[in-house]
C-alpha atoms as a PDB file:
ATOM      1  CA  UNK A   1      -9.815 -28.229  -6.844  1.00  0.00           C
ATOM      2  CA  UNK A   2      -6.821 -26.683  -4.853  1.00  0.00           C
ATOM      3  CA  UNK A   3      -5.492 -28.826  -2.513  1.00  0.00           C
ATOM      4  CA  UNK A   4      -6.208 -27.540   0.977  1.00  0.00           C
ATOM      5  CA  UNK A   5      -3.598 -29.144   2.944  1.00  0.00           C
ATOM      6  CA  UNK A   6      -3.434 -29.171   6.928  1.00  0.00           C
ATOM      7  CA  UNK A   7      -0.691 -26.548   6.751  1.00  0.00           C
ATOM      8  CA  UNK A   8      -3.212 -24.277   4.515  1.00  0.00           C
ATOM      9  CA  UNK A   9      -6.058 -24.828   6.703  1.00  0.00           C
ATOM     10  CA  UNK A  10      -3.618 -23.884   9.667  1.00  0.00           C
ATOM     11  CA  UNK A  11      -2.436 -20.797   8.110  1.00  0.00           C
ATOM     12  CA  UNK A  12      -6.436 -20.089   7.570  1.00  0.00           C
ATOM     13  CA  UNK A  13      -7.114 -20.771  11.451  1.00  0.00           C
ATOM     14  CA  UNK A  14      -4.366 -18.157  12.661  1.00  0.00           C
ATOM     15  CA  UNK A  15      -4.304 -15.654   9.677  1.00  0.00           C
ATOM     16  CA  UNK A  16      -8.020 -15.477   9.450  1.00  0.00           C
ATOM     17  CA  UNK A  17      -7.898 -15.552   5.561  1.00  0.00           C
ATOM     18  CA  UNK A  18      -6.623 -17.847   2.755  1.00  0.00           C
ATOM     19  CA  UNK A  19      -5.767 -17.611  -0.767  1.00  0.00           C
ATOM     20  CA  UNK A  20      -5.977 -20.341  -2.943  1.00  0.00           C
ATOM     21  CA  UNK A  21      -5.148 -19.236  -6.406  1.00  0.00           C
ATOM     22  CA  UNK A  22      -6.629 -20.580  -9.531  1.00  0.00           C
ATOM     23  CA  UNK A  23      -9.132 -22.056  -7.975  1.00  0.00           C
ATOM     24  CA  UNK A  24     -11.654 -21.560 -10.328  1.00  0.00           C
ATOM     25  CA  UNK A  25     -11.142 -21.158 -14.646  1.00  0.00           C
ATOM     26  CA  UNK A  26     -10.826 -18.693 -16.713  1.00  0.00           C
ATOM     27  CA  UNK A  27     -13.412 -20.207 -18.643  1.00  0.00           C
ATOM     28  CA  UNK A  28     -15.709 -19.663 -15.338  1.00  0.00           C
ATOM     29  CA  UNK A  29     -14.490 -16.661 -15.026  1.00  0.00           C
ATOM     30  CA  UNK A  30     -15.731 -15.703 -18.089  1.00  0.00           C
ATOM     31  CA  UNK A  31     -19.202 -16.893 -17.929  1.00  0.00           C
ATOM     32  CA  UNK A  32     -19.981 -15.109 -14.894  1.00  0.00           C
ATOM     33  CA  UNK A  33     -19.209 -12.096 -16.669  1.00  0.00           C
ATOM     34  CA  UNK A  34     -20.690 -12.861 -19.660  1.00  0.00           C
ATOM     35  CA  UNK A  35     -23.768 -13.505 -17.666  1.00  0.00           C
ATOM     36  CA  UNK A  36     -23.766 -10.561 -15.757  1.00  0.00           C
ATOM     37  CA  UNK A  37     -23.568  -8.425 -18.783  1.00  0.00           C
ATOM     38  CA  UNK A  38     -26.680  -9.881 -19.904  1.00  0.00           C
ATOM     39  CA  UNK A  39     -27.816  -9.382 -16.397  1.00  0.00           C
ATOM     40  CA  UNK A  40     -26.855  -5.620 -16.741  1.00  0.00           C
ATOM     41  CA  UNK A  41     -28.556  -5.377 -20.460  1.00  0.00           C
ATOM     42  CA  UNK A  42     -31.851  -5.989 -19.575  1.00  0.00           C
ATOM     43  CA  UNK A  43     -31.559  -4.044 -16.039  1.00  0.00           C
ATOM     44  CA  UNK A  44     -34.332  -1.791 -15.287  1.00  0.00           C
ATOM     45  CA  UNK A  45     -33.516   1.523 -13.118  1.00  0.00           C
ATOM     46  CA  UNK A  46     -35.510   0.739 -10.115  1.00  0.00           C
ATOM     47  CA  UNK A  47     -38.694   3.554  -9.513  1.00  0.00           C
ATOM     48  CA  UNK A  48     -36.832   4.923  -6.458  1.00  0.00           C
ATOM     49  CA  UNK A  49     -33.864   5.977  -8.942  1.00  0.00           C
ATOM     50  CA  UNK A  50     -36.378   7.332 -11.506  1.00  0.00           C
ATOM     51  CA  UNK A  51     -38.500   9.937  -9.679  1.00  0.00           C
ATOM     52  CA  UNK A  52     -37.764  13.674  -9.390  1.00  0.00           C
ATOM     53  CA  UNK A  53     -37.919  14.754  -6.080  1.00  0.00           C
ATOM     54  CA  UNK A  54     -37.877  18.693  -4.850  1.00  0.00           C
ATOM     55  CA  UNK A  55     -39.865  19.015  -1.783  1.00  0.00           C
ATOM     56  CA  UNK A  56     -38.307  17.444   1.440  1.00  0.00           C
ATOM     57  CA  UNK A  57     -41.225  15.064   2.342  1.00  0.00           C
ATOM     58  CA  UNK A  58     -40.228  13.880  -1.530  1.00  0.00           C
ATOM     59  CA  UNK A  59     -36.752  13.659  -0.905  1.00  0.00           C
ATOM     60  CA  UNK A  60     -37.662  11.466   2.554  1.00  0.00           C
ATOM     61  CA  UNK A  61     -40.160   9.403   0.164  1.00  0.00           C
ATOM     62  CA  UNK A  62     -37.200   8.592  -1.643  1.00  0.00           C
ATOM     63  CA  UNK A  63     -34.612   7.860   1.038  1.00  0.00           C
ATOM     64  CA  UNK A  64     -37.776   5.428   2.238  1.00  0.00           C
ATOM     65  CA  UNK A  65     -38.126   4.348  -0.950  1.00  0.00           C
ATOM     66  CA  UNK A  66     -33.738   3.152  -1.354  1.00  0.00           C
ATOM     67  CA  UNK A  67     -33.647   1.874   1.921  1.00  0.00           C
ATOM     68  CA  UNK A  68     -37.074  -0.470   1.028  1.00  0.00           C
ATOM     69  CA  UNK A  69     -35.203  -1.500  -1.986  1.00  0.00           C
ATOM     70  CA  UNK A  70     -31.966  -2.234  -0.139  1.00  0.00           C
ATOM     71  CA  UNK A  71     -33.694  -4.633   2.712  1.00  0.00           C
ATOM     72  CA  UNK A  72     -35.728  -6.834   0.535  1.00  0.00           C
ATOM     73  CA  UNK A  73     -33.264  -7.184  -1.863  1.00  0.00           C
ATOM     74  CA  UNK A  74     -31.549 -10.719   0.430  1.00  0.00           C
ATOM     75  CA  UNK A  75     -33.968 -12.391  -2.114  1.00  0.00           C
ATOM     76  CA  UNK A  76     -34.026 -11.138  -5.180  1.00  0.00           C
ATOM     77  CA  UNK A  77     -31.164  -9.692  -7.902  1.00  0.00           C
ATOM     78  CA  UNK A  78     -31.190  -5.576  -7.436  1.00  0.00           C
ATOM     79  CA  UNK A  79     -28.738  -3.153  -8.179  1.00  0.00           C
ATOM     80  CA  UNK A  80     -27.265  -0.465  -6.626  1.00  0.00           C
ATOM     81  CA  UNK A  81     -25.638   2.271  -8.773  1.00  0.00           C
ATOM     82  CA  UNK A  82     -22.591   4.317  -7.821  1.00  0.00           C
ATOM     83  CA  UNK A  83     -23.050   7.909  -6.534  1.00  0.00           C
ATOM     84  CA  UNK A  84     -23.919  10.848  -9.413  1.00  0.00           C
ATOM     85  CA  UNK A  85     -24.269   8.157 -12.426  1.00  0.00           C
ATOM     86  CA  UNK A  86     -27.769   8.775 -12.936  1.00  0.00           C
ATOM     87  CA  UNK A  87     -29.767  12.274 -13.308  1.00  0.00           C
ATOM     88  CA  UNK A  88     -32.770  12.875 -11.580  1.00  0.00           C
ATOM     89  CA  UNK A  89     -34.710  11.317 -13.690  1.00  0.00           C
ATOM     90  CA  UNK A  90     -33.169   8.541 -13.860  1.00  0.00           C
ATOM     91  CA  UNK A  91     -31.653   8.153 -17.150  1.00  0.00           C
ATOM     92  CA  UNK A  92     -27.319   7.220 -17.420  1.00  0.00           C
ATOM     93  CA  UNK A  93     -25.013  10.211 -17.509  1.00  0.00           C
ATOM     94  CA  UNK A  94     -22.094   7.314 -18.259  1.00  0.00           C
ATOM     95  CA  UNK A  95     -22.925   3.920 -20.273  1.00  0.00           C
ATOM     96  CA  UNK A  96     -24.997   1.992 -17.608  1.00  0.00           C
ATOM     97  CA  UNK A  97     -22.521  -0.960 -17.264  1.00  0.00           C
ATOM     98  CA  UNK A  98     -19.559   1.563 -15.612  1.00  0.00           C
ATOM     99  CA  UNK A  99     -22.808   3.179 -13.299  1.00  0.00           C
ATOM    100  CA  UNK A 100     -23.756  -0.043 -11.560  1.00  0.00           C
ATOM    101  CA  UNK A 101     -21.286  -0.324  -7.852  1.00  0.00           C
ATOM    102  CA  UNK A 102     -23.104  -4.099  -6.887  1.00  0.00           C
ATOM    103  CA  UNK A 103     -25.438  -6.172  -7.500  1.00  0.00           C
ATOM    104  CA  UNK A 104     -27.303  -8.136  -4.779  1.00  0.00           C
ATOM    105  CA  UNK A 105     -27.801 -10.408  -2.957  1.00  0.00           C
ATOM    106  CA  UNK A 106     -29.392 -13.660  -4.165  1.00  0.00           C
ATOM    107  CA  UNK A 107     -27.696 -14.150  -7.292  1.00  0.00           C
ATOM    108  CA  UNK A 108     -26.688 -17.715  -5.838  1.00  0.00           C
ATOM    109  CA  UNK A 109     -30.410 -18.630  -6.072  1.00  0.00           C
ATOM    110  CA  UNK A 110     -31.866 -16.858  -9.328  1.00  0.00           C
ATOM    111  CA  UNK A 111     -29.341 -17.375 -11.386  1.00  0.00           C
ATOM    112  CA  UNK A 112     -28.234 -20.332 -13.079  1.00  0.00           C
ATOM    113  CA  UNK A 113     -24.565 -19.504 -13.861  1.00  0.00           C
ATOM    114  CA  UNK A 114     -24.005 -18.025 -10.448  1.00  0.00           C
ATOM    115  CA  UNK A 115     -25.956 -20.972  -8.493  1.00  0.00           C
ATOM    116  CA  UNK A 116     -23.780 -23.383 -10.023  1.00  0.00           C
ATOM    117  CA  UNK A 117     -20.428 -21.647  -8.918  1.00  0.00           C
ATOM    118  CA  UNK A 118     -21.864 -21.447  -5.543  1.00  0.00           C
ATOM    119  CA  UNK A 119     -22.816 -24.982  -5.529  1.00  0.00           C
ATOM    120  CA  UNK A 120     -20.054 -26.569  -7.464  1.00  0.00           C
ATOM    121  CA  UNK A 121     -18.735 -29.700  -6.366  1.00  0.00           C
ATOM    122  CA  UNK A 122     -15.049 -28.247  -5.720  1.00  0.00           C
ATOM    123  CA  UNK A 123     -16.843 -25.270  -3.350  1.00  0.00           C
ATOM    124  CA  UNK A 124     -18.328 -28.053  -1.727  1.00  0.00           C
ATOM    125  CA  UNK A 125     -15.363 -30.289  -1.448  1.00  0.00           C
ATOM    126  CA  UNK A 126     -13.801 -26.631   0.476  1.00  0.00           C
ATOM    127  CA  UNK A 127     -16.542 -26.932   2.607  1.00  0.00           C
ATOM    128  CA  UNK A 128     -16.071 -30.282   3.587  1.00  0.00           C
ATOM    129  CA  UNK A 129     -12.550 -29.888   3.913  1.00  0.00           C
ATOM    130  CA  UNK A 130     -13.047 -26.918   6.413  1.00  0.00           C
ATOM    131  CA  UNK A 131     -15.384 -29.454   8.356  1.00  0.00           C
ATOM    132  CA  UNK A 132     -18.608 -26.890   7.582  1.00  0.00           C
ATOM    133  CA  UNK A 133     -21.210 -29.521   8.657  1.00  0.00           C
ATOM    134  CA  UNK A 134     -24.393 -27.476   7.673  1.00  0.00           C
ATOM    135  CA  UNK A 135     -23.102 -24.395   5.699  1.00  0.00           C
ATOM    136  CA  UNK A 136     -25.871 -22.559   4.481  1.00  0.00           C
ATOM    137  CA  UNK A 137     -25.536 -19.737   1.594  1.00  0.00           C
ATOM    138  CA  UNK A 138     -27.120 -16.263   3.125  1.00  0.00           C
ATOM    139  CA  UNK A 139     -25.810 -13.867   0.476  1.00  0.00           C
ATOM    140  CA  UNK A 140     -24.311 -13.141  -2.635  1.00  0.00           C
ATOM    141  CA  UNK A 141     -22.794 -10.019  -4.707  1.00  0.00           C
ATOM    142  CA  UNK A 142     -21.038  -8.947  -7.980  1.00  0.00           C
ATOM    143  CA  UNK A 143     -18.995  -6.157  -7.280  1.00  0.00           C
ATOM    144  CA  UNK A 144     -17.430  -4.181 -10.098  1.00  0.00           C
ATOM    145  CA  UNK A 145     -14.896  -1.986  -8.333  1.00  0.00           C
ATOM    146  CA  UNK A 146     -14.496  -0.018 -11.890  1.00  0.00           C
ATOM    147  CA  UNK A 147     -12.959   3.257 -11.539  1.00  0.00           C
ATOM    148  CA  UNK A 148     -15.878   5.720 -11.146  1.00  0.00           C
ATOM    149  CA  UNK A 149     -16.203   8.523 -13.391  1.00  0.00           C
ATOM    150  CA  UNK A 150     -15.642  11.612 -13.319  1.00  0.00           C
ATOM    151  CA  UNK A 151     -13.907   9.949 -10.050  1.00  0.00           C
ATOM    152  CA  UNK A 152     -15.005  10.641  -6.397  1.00  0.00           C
ATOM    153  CA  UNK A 153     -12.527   7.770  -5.574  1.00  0.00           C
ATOM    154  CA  UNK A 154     -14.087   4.516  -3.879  1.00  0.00           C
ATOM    155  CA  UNK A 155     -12.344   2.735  -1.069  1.00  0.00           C
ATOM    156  CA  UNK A 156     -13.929   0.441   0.968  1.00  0.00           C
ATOM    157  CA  UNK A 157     -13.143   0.793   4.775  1.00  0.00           C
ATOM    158  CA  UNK A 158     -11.829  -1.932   7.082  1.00  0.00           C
ATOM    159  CA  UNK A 159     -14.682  -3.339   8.607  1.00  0.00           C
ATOM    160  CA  UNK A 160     -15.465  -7.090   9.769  1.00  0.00           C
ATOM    161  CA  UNK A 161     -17.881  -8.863   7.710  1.00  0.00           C
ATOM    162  CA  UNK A 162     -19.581  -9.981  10.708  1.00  0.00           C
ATOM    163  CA  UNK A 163     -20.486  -6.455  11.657  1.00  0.00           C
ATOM    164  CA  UNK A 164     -23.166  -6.885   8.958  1.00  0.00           C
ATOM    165  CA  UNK A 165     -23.797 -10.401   9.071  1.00  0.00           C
ATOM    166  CA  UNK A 166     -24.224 -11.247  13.198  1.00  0.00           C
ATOM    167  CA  UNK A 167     -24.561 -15.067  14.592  1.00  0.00           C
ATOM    168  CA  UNK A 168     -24.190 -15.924  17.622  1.00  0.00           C
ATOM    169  CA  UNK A 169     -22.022 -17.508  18.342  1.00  0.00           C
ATOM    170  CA  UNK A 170     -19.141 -15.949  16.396  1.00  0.00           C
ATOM    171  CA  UNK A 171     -16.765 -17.081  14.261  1.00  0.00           C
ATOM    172  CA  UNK A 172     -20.092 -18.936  11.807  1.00  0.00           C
ATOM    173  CA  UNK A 173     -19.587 -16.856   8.947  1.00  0.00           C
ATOM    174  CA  UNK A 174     -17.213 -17.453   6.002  1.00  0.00           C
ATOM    175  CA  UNK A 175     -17.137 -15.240   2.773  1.00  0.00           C
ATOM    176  CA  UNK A 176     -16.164 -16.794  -0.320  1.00  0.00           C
ATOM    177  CA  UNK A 177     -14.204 -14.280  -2.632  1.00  0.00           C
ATOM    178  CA  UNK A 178     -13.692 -15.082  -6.295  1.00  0.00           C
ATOM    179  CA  UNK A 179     -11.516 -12.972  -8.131  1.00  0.00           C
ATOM    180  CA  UNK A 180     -13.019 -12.803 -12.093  1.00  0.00           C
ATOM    181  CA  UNK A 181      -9.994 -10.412 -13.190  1.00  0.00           C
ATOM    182  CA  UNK A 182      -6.881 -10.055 -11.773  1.00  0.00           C
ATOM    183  CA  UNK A 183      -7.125  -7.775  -8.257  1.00  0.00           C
ATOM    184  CA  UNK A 184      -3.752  -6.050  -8.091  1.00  0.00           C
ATOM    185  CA  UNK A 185      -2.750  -3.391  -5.653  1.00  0.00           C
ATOM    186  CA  UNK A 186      -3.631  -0.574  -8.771  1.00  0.00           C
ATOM    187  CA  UNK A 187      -7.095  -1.642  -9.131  1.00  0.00           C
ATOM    188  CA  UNK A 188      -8.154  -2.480  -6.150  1.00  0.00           C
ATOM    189  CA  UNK A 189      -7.525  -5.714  -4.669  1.00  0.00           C
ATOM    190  CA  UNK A 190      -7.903  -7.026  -0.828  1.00  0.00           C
ATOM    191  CA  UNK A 191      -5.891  -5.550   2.634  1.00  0.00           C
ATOM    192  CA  UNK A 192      -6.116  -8.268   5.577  1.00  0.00           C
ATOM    193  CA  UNK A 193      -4.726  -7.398   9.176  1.00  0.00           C
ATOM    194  CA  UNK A 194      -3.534 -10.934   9.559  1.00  0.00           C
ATOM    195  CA  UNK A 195      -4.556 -12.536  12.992  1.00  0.00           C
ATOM    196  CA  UNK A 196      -7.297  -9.985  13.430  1.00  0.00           C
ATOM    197  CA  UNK A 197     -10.352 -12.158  13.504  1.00  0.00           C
ATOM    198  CA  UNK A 198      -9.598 -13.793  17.095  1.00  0.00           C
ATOM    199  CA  UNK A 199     -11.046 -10.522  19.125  1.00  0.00           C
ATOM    200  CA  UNK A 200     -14.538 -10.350  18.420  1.00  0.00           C
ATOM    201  CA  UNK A 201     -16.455  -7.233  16.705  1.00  0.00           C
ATOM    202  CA  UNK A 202     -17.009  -3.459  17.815  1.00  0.00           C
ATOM    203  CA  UNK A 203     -19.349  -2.582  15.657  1.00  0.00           C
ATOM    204  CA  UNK A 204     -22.393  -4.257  14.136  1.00  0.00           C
ATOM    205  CA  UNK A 205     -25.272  -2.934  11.521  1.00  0.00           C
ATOM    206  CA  UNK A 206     -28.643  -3.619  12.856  1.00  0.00           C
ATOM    207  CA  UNK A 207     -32.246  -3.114  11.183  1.00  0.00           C
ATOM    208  CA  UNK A 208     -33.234   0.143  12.505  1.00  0.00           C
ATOM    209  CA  UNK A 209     -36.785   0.551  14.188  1.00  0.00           C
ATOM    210  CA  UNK A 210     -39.921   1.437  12.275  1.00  0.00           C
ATOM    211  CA  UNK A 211     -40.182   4.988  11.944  1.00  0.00           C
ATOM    212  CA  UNK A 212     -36.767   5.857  12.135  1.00  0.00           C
ATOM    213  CA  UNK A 213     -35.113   7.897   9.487  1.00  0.00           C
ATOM    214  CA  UNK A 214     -32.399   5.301   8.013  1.00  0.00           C
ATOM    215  CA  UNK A 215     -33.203   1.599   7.342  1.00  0.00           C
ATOM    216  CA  UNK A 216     -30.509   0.299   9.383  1.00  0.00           C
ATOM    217  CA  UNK A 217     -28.104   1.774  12.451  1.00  0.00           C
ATOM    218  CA  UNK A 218     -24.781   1.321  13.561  1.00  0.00           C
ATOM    219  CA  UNK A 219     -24.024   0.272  17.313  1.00  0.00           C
ATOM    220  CA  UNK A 220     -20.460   0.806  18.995  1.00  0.00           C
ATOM    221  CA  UNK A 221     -17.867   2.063  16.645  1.00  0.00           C
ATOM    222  CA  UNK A 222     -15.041   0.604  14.704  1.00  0.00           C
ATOM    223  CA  UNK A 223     -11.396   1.074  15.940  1.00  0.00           C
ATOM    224  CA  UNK A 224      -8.853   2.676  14.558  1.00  0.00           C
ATOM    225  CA  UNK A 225      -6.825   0.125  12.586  1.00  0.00           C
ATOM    226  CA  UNK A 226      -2.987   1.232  12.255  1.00  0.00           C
ATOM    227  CA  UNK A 227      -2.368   1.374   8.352  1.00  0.00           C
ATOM    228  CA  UNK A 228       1.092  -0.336   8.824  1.00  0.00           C
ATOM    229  CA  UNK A 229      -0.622  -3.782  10.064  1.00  0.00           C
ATOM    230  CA  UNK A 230      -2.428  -4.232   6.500  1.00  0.00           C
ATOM    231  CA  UNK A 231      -1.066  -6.557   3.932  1.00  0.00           C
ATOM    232  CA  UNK A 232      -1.935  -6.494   0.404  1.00  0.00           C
ATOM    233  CA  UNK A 233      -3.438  -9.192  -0.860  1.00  0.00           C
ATOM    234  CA  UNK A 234      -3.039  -9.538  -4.733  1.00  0.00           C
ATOM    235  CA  UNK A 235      -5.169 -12.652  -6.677  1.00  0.00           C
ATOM    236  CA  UNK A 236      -5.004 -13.532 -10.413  1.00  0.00           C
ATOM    237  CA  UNK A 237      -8.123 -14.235 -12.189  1.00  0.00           C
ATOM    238  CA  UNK A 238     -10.059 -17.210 -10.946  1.00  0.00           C
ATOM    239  CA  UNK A 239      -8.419 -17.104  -7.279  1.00  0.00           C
ATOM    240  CA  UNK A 240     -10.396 -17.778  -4.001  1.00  0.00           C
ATOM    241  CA  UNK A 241      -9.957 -15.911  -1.244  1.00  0.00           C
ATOM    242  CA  UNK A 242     -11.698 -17.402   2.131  1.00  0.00           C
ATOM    243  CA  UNK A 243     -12.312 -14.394   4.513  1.00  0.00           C
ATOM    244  CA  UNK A 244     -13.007 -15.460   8.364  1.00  0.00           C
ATOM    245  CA  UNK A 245     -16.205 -13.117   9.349  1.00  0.00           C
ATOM    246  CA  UNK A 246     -13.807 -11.466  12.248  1.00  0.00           C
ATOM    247  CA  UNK A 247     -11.193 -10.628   9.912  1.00  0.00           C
ATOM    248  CA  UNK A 248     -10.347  -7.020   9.418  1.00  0.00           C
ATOM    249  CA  UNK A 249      -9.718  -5.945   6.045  1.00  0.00           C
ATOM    250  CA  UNK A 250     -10.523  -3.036   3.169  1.00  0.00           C
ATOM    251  CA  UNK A 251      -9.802  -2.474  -0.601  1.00  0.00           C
ATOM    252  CA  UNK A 252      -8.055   0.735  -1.332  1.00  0.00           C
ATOM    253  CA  UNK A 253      -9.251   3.228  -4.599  1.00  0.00           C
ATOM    254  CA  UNK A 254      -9.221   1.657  -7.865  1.00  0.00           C
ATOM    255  CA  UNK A 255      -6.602   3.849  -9.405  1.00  0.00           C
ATOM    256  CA  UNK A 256      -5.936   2.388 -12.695  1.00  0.00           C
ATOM    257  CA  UNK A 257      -8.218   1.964 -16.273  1.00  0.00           C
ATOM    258  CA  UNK A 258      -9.039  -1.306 -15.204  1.00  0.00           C
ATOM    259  CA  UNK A 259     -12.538  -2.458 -13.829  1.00  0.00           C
ATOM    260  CA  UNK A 260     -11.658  -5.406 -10.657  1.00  0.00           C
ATOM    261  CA  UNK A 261     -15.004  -7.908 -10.926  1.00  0.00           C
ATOM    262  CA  UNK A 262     -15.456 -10.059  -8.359  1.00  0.00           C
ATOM    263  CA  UNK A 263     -18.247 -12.420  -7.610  1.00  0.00           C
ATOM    264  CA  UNK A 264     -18.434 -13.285  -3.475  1.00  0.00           C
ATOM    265  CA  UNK A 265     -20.403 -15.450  -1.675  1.00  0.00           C
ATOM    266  CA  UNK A 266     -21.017 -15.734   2.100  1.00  0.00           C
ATOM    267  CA  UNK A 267     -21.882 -18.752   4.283  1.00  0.00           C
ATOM    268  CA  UNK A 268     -23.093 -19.585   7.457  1.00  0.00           C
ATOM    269  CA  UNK A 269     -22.458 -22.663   9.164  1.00  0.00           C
ATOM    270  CA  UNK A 270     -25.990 -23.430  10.560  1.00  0.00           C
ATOM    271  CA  UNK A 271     -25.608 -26.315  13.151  1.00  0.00           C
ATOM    272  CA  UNK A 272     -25.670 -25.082  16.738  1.00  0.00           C
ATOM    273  CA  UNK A 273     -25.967 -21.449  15.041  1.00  0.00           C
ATOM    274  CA  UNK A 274     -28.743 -18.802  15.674  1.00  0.00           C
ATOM    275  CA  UNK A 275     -28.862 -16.058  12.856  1.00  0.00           C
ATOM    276  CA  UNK A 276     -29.458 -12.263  14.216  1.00  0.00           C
ATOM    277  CA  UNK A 277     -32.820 -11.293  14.188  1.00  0.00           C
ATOM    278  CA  UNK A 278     -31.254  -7.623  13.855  1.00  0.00           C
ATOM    279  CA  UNK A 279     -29.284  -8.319  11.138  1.00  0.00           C
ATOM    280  CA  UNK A 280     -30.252  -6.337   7.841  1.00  0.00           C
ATOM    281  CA  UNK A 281     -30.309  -9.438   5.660  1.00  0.00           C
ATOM    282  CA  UNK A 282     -33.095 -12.233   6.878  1.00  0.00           C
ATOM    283  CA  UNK A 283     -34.041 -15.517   5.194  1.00  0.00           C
ATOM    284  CA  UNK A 284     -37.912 -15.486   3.453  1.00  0.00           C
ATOM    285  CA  UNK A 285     -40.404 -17.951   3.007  1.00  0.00           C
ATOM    286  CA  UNK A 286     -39.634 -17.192  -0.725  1.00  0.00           C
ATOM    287  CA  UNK A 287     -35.693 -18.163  -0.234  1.00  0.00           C
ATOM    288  CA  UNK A 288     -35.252 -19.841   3.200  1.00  0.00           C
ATOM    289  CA  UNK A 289     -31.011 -20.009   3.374  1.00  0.00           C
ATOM    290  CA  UNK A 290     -29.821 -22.744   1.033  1.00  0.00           C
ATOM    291  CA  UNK A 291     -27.875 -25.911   1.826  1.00  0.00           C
ATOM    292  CA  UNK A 292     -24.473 -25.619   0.200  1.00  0.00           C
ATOM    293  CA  UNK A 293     -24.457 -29.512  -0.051  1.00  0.00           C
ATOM    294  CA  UNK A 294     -26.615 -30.800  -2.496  1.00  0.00           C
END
């Protein structure tokens, strides 16, 4: 495993991020993809994607029926499909493995392949190494980041990862970024405002109350960030990139012919920690958060 060295873990303390290149193989790499393909083959378009709406109270009905799918899906392996990829009945206007934006967002506990990257000994070794004493795995995504067709460009704002995922205290939540094809600044890869995760959030995402007309609601608003303050953050294939929860950052348009794949991971460490009840994502009975140490 990459050597994280007191100067690394310093530069991860005041820089908020941390790239440690190579970190995983190509041969890794490769499975994840290779199992996600499989994944993607046997995919069924979920009901809510599948049913022609034309009256509003149908058109709410399925709103309901997307937002239902997105909050119980912190157990279980979903997808969720880029915009105008599917008609309205459901069936692929482009082959389905370009039309799928994410899937999530227990992969690390369904999946064999993906559970035992998440688990594996040199993850854990990280973990010890950034003195996590009970890190606990609350989510998990593939994210394509393929250039969509015909192209209503994607970028990903710059946002704080703990606006979605709230503890209290701060400062508990660590995403885990592996890079499964080279991110370059073409296709898509990583801007950090180094330094930025030291001044707590504006903004967080919060389960919405029953009744209301979206699944989940913002509270307070995220600043403007001055475009000049973001670095790029290019990774080759297999890279780790450990993202603070406080740390701004974005990924710009995918311009290029290239799909960017990326399986991350995010943990919380649990001791002295209390998990938001308003958070969108909440542990089960069915998958209770999972000790990273085993």
């Amino acid at each position: 495993a990459a050597q994280l060295s007191p100067a690394r873990l310093k530069s991860f303390r005041q820089d908020g991020f941390l790239v440690l290149e190579h970190f995983f193989t190509p041969e890794e790499c490769d499975s994840m993809r290779k199992q996600i393909q499989g994944i993607i083959a046997e995919m069924e378009v979920p009901l809510h994607c599948r049913t022609e709406f034309s009256t509003k109270e149908g058109e709410q009905l399925q709103a309901q029926g997307s937002s239902d799918y997105f909050l119980t899906s912190g157990d279980k392996i979903r997808f969720f499909f880029e915009k105008g990829v599917l008609d309205e009945r459901g069936n692929f206007l482009i082959p389905k493995e370009r039309s799928v934006s994410k899937i999530g967002h227990a992969l690390h506990a369904h999946d064999p392949i993906f559970k035992q990257i998440t688990h594996s000994p040199k993850v854990q070794e990280l973990g010890r190494k950034l003195g996590l004493e009970r890190p606990v795995v609350v989510q998990s995504m593939y994210i394509f980041k393929v250039r969509p067709q015909p192209a209503p460009l994607a970028t990903v704002t710059p946002h704080q990862d703990a606006t979605f995922l709230h503890t209290e205290p701060l400062g508990r939540v660590m995403g885990f970024w592996i890079a499964l094809e080279d991110a370059t600044q073409e296709n898509g890869c990583l801007w950090f405002i180094p330094g930025s995760h030291t001044n707590g959030i504006t903004r967080r995402m919060v389960r919405a109350a029953s009744g209301a007309s979206t699944c989940v609601e913002f509270v307070g608003s995220e600043p403007t960030y001055d475009d000049s303050q973001f670095i790029p953050v290019p990774i080759s294939k297999g890279g780790l990139i450990l993202i603070h929860g406080e740390v701004v950052h974005k990924s710009e348009l995918n311009s290029s012919e290239l799909s960017r794949h990326v399986f991350t991971f995010h943990i919380m460490e649990a001791k002295d920690t209390s998990w938001s009840k308003d958070n969108w994502l909440q542990p089960t009975p069915e998958l209770p958060f999972p000790l990273l140490y085993t």
